[in-house]
N, C-alpha and C. Protein backbone atom coordinates (compact mmCIF):
# COMPACT_ATOMS: atom_id res chain seq x y z
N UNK A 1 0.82 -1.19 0.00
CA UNK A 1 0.00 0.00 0.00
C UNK A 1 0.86 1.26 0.00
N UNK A 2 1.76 0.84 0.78
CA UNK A 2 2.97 2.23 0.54
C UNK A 2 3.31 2.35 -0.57
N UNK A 3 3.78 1.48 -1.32
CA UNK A 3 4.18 1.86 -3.09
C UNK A 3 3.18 2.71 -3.30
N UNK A 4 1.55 2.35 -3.62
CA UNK A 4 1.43 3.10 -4.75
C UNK A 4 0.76 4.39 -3.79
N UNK A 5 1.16 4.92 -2.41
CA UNK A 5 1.05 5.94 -1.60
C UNK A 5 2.23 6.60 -2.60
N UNK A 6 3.44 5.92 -3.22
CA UNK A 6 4.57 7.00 -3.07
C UNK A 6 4.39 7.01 -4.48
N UNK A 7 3.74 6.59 -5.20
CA UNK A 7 3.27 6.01 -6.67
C UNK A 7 2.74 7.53 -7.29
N UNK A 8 1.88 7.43 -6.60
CA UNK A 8 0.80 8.71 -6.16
C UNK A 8 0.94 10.15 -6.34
N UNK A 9 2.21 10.25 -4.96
CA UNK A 9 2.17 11.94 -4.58
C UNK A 9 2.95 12.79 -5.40
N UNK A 10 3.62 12.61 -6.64
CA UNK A 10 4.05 13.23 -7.35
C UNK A 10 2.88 13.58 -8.49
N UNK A 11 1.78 12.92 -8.42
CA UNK A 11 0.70 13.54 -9.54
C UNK A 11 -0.27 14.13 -8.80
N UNK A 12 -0.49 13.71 -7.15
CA UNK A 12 -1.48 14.13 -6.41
C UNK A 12 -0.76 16.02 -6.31
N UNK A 13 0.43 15.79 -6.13
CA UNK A 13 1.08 17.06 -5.76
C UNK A 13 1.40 18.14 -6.79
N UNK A 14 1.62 17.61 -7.88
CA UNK A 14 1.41 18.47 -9.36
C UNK A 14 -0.20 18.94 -9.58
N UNK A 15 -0.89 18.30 -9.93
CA UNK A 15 -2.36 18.74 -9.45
C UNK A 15 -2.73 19.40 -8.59
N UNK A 16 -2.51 19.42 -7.38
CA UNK A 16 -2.84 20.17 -6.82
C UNK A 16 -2.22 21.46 -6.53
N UNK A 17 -0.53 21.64 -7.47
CA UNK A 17 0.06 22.92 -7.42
C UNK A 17 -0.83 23.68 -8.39
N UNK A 18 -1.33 22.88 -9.26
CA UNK A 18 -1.83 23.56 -10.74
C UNK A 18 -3.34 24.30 -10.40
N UNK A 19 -4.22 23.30 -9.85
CA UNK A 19 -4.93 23.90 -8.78
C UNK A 19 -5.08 25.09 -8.42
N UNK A 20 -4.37 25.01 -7.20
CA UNK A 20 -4.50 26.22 -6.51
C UNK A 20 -3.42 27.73 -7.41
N UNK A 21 -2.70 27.54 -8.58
CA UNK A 21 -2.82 28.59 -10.08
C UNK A 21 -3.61 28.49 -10.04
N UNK A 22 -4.37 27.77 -10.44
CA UNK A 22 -5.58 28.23 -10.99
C UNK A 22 -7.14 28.65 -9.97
N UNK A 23 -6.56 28.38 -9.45
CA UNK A 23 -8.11 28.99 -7.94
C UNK A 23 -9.02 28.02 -8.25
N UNK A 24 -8.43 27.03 -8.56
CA UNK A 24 -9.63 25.90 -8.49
C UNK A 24 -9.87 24.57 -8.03
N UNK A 25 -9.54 24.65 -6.65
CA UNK A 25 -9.23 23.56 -5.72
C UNK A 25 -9.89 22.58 -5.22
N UNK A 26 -11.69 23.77 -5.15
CA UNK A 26 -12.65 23.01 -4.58
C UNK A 26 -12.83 21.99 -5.64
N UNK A 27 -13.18 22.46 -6.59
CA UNK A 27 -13.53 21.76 -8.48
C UNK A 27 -12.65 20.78 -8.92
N UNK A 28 -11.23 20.59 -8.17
CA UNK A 28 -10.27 19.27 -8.81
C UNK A 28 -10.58 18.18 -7.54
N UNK A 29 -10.92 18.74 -6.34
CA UNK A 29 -11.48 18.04 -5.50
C UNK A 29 -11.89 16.93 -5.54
N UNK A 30 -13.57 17.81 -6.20
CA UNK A 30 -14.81 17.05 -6.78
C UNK A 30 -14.62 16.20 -7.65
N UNK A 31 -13.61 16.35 -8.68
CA UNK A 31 -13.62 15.87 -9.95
C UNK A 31 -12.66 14.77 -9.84
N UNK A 32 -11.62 14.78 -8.96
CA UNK A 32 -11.05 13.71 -9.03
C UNK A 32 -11.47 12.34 -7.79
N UNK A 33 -12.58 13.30 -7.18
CA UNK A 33 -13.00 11.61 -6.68
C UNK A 33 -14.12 11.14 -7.09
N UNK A 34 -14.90 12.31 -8.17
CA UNK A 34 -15.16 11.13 -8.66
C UNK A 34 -15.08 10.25 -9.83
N UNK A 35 -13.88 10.92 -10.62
CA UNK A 35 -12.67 9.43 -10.87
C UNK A 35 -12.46 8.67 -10.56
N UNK A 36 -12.24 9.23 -9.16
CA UNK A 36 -11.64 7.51 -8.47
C UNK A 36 -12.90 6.73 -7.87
N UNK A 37 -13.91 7.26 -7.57
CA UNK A 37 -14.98 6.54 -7.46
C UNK A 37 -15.17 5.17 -8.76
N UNK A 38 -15.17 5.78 -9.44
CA UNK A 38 -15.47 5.29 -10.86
C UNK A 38 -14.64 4.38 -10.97
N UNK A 39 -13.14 4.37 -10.72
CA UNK A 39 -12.53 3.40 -10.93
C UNK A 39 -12.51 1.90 -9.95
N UNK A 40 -13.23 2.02 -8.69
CA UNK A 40 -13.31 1.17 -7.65
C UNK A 40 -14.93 0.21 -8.69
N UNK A 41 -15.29 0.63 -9.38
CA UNK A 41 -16.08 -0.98 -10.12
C UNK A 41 -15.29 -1.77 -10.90
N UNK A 42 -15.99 -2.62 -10.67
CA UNK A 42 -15.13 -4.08 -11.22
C UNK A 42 -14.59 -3.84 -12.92
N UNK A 43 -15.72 -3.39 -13.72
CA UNK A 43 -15.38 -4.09 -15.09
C UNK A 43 -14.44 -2.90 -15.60
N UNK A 44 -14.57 -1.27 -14.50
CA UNK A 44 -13.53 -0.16 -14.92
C UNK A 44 -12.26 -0.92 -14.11
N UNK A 45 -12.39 -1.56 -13.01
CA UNK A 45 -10.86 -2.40 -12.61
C UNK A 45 -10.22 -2.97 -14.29
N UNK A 46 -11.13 -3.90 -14.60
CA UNK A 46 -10.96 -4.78 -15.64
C UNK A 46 -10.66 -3.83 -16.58
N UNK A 47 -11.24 -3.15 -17.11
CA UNK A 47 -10.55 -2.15 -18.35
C UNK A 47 -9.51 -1.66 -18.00
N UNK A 48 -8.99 -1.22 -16.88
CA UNK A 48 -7.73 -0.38 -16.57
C UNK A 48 -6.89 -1.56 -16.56
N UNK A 49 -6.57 -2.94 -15.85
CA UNK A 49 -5.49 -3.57 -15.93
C UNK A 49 -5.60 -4.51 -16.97
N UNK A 50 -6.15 -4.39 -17.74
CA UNK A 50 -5.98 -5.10 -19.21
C UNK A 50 -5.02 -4.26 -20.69
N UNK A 51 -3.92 -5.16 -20.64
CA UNK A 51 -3.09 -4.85 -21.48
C UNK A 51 -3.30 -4.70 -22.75
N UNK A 52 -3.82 -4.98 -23.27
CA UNK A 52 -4.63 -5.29 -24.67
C UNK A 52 -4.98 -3.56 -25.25
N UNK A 53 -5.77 -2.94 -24.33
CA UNK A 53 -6.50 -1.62 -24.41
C UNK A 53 -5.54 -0.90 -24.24
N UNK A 54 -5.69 0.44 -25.57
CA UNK A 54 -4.45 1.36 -25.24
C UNK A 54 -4.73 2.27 -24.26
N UNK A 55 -3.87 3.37 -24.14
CA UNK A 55 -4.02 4.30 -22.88
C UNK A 55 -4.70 5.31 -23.17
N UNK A 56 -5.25 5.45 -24.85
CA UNK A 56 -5.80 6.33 -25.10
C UNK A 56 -7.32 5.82 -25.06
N UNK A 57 -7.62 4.61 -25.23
CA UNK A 57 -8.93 3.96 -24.99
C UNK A 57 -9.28 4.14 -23.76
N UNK A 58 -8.36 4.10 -22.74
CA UNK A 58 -8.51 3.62 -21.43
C UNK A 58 -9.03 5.45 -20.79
N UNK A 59 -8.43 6.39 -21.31
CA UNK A 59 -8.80 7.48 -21.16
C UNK A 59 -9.96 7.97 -21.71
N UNK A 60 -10.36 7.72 -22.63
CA UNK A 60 -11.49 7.81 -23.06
C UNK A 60 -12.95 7.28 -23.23
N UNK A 61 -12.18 6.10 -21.94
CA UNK A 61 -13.71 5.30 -21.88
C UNK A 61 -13.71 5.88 -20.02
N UNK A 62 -12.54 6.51 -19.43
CA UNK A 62 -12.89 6.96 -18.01
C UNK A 62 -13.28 8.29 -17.93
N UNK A 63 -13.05 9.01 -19.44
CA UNK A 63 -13.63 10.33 -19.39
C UNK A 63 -15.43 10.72 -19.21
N UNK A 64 -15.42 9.27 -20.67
CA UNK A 64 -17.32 9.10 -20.54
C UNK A 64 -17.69 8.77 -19.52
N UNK A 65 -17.41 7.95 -18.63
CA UNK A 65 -17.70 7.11 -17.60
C UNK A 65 -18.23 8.24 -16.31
N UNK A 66 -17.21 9.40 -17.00
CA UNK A 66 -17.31 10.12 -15.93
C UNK A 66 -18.14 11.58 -16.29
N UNK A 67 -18.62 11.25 -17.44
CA UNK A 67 -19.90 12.11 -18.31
C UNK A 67 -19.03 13.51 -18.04
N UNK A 68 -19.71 14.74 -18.03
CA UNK A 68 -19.66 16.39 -17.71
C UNK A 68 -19.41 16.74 -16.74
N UNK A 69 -19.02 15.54 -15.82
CA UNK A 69 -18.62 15.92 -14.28
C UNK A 69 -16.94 16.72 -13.96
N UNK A 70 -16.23 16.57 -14.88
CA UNK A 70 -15.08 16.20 -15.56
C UNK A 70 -14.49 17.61 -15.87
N UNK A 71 -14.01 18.97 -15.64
CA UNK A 71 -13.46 19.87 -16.19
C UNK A 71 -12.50 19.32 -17.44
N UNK A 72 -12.10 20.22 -18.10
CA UNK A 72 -11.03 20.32 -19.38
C UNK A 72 -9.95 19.88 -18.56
N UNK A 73 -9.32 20.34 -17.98
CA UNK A 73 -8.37 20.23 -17.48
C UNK A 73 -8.29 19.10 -16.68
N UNK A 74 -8.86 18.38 -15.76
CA UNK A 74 -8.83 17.38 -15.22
C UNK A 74 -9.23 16.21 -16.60
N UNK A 75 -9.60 16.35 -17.54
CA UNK A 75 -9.75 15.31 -18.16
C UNK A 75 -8.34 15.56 -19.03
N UNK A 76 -7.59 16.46 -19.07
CA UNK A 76 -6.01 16.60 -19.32
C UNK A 76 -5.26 15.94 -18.48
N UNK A 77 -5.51 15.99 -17.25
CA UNK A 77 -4.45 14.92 -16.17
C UNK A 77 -5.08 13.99 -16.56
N UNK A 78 -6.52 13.11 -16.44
CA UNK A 78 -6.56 12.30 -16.84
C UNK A 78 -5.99 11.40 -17.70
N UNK A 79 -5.91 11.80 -19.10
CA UNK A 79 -5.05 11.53 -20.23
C UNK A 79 -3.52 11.40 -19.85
N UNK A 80 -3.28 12.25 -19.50
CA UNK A 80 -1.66 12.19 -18.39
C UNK A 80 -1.87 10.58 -17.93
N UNK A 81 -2.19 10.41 -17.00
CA UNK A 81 -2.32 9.32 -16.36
C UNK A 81 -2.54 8.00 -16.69
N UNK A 82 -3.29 8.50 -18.33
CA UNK A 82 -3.64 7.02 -18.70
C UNK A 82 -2.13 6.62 -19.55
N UNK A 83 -1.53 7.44 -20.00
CA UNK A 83 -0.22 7.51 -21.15
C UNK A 83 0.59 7.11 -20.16
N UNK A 84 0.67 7.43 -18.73
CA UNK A 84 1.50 6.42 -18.22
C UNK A 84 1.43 5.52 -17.03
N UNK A 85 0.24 4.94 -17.66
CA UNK A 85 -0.41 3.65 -16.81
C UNK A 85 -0.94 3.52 -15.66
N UNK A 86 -1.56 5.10 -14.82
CA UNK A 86 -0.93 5.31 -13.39
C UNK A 86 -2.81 5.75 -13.03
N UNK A 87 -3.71 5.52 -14.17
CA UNK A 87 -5.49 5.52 -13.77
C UNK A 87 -5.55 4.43 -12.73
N UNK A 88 -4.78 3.22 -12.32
CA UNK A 88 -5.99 2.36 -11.35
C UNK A 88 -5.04 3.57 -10.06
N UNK A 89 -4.34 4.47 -9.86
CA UNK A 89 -3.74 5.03 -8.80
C UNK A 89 -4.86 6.47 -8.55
N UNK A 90 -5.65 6.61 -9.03
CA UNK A 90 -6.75 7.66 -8.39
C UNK A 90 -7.46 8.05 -7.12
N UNK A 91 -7.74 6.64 -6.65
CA UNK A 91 -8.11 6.54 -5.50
C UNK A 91 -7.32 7.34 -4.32
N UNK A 92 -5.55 6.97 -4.49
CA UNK A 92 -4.59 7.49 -3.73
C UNK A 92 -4.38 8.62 -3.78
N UNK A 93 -4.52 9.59 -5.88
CA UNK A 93 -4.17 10.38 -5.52
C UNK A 93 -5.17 11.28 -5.32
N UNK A 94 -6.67 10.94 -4.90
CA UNK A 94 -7.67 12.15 -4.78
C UNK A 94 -7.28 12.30 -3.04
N UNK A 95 -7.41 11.04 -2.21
CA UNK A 95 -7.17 11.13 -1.16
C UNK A 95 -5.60 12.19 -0.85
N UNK A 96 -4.69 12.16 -1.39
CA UNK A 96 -3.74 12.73 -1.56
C UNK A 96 -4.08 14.42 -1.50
N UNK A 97 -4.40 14.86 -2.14
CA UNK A 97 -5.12 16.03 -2.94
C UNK A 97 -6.07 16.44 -2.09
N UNK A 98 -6.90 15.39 -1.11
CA UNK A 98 -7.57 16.23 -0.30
C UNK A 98 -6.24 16.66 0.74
N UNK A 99 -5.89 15.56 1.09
CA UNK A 99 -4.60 15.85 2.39
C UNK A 99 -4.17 17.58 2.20
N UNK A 100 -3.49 17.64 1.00
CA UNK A 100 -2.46 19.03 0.79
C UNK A 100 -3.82 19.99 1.14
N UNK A 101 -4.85 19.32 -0.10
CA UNK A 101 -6.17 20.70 0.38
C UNK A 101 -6.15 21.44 1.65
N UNK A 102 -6.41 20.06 2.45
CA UNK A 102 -6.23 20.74 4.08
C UNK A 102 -5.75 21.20 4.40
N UNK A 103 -4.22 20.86 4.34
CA UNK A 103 -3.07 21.90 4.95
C UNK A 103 -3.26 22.77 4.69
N UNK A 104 -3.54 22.97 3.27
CA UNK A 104 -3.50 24.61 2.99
C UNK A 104 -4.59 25.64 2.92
N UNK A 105 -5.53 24.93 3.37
CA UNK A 105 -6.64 25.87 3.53
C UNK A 105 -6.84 25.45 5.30
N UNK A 106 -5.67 24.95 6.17
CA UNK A 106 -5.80 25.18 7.53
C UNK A 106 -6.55 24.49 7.93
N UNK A 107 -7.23 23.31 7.77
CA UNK A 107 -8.48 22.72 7.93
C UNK A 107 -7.99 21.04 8.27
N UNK A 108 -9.04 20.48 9.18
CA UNK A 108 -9.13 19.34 9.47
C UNK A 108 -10.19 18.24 9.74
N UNK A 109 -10.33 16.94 9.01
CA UNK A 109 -11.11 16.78 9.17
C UNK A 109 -11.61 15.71 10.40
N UNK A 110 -12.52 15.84 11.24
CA UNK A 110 -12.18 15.50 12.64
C UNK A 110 -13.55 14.53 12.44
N UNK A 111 -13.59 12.96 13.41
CA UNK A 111 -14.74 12.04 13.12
C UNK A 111 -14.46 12.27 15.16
N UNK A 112 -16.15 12.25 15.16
CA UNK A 112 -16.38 12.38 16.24
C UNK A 112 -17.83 10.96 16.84
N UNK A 113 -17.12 10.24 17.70
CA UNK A 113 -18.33 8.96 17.90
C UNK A 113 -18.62 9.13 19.37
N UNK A 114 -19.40 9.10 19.44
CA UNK A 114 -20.42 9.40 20.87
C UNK A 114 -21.51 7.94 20.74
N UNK A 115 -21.47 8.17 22.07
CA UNK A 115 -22.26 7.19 22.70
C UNK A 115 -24.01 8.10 22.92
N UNK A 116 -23.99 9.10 22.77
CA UNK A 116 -25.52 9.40 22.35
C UNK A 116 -25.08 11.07 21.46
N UNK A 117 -26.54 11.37 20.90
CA UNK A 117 -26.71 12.51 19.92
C UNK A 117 -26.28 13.71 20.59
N UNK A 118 -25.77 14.61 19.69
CA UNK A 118 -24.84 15.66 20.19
C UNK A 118 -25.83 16.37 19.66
N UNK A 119 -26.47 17.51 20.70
CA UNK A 119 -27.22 18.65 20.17
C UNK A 119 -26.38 19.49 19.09
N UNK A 120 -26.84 20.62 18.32
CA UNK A 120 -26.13 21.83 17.80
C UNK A 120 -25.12 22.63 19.11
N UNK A 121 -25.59 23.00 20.07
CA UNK A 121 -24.78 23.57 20.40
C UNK A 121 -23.69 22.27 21.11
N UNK A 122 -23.79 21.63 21.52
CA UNK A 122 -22.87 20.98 22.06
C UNK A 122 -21.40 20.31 21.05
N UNK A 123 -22.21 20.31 19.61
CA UNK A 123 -21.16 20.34 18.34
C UNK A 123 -20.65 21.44 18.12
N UNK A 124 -21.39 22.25 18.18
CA UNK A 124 -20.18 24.09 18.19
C UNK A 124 -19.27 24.30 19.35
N UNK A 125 -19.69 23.70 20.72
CA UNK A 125 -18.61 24.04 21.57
C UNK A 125 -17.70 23.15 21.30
N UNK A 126 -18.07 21.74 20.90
CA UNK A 126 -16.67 20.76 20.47
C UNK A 126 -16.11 21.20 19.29
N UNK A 127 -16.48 21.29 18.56
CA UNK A 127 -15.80 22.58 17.27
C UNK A 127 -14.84 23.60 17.30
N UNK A 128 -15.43 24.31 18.23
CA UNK A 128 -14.75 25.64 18.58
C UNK A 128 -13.73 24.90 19.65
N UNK A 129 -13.86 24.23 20.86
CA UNK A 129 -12.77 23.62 21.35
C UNK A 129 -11.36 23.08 20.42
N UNK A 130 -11.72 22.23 19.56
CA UNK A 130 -10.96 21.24 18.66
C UNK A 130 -10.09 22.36 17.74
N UNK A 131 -11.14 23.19 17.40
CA UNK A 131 -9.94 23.89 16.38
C UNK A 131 -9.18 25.22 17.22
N UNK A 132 -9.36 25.63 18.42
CA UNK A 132 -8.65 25.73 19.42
C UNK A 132 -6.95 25.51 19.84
N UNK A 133 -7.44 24.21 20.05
CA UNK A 133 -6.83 23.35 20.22
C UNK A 133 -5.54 22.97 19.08
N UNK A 134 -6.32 22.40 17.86
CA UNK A 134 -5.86 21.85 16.72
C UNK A 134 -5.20 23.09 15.92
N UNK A 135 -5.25 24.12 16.24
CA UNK A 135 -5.01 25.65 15.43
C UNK A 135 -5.18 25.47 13.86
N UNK A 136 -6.35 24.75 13.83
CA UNK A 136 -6.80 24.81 12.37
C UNK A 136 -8.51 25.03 12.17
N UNK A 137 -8.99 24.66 10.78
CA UNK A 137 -10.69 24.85 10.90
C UNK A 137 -10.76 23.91 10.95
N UNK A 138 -11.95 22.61 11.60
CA UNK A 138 -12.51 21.50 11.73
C UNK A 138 -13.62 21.61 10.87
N UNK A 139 -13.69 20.37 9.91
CA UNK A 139 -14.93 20.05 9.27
C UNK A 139 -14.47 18.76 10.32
N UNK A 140 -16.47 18.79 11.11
CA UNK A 140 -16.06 17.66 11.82
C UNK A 140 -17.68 16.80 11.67
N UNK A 141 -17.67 15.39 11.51
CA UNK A 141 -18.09 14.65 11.20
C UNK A 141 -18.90 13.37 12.72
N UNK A 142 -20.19 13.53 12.92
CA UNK A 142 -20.24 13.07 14.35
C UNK A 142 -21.31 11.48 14.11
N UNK A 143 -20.68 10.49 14.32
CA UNK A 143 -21.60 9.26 14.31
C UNK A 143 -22.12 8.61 15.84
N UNK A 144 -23.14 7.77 15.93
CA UNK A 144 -23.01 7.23 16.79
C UNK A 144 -22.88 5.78 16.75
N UNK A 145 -22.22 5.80 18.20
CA UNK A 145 -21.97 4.08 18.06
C UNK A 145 -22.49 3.72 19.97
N UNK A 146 -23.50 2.61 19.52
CA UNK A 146 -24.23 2.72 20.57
C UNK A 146 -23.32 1.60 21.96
N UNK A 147 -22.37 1.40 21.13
CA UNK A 147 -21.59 0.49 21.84
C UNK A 147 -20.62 0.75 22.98
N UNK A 148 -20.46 2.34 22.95
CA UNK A 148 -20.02 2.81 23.80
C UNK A 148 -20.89 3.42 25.15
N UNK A 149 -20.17 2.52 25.97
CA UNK A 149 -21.39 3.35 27.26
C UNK A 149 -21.55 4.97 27.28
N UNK A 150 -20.70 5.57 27.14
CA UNK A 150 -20.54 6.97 27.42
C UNK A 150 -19.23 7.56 27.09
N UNK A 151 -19.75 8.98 26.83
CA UNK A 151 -18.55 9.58 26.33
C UNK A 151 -18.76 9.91 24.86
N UNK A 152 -17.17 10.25 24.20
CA UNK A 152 -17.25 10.23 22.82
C UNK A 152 -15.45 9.74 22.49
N UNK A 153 -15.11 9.25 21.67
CA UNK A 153 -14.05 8.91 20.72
C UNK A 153 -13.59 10.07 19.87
N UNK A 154 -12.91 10.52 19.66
CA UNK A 154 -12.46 11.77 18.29
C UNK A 154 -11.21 11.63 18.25
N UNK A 155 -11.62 11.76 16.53
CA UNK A 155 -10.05 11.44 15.72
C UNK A 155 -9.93 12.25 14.58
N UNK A 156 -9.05 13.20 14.27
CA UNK A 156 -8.48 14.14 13.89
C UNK A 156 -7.14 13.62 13.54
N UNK A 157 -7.18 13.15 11.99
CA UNK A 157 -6.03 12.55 11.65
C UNK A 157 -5.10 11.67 12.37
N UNK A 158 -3.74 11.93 12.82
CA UNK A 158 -3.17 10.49 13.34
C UNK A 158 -3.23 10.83 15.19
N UNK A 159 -4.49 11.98 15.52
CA UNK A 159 -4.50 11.95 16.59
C UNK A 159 -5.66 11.49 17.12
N UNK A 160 -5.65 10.91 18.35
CA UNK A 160 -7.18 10.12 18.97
C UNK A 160 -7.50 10.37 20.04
N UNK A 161 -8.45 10.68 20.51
CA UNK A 161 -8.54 11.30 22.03
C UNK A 161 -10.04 10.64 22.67
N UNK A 162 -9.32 9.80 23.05
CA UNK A 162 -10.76 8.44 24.13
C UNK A 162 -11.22 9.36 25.28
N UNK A 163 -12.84 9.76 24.84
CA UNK A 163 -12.94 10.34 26.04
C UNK A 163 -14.14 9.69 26.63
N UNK A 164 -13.77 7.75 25.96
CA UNK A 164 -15.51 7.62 26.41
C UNK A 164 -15.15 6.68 27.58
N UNK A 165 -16.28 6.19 28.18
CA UNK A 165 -16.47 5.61 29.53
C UNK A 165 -15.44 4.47 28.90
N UNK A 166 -15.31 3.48 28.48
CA UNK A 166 -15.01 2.18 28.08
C UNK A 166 -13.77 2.73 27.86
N UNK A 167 -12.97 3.69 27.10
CA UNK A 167 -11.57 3.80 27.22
C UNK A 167 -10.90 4.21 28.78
N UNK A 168 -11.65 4.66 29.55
CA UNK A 168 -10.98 5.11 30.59
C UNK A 168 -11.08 4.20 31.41
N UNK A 169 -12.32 3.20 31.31
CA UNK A 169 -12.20 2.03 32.50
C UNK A 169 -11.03 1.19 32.10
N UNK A 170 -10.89 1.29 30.51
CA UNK A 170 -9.29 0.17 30.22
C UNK A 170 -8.39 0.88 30.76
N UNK A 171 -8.20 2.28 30.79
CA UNK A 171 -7.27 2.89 31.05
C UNK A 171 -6.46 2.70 32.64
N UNK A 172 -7.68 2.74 33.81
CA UNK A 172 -7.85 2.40 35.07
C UNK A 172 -7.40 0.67 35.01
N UNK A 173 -7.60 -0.12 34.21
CA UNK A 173 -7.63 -1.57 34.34
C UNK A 173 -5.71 -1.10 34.23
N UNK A 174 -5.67 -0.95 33.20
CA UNK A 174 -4.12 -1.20 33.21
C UNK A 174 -3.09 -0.49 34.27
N UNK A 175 -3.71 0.72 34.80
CA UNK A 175 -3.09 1.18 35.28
C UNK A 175 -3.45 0.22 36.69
N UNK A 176 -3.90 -0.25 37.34
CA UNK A 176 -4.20 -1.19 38.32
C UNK A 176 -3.03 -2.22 37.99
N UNK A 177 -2.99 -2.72 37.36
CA UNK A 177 -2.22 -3.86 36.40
C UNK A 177 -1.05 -3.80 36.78
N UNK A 178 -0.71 -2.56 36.92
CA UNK A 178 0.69 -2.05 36.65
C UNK A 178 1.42 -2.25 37.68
């Protein structure tokens, strides 16, 4: 999975320099996932790793595929990509492309799991806490999972912060342990 991570960030990262020239960050966003959407079905798997089909077929059957959704220009990287074999790598590099997005528009995107429903305001004070905290903007994302007695879980990229009942009783177990 690391290969085609490192496969990736040299087209995720050209794109997205070209991008933000062009003030159009939100729009390569959109457009390249859903490329890579497109490419996670089976028979577009099958067209992309079949040798047989040239790279100009292969571009032009992921352009339709992907109807008017598609700017000029992203269907230009596209073509890029198909000339050098690197369409089943979309997936990596939209995810990619959001990553830099973030950085540079200061932003993070934060998953928040609670053990019951978070009113409006109680999501604005965790909001306004987190990006606080995080010295960035939070787009933050809140599920529930009823499996937790209490509390909430939040994860903000490679950071995690257990704040529910069930992490702290492990927490107490081990520290007993100890």
């Amino acid at each position: 999975m690391a290969e085609l991570s490192t496969l990736a960030r040299p087209y995720a990262r050209a794109a997205f320099e070209f991008a933000v020239a062009k003030e159009d960050v939100s729009r390569w966003s959109d457009n390249l996932s859903t490329a890579a959407e497109v490419t996670q079905f089976t028979p577009v798997i099958d067209l992309l790793s079949s040798p047989s089909i040239t790279a100009a077929a292969q571009s032009k059957s992921m352009i339709d595929l992907c109807g008017d959704t598609l700017s000029g220009s992203v269907q230009n990287f596209i073509e890029i990509l198909s000339e050098n074999r690197r369409l089943p790598l979309l997936p990596q590099i939209s995810q990619q492309f959001d990553r830099l997005r973030a950085a540079h528009e200061k932003a993070v995107d934060v998953e928040v799991i609670s053990a019951r429903q978070l009113d409006a305001a109680q999501q604005q004070q965790l909001s306004e806490a987190l990006s606080a905290k995080l010295a960035r903007k939070v787009n933050m994302q809140v599920r529930l999972d009823h499996n937790l007695l209490g509390g909430a879980v939040i994860r903000a990229g490679d950071t995690v912060i257990d704040g529910s009942i069930r992490g702290r009783l492990t927490k107490l177990a081990e520290s007993l342990n100890s």
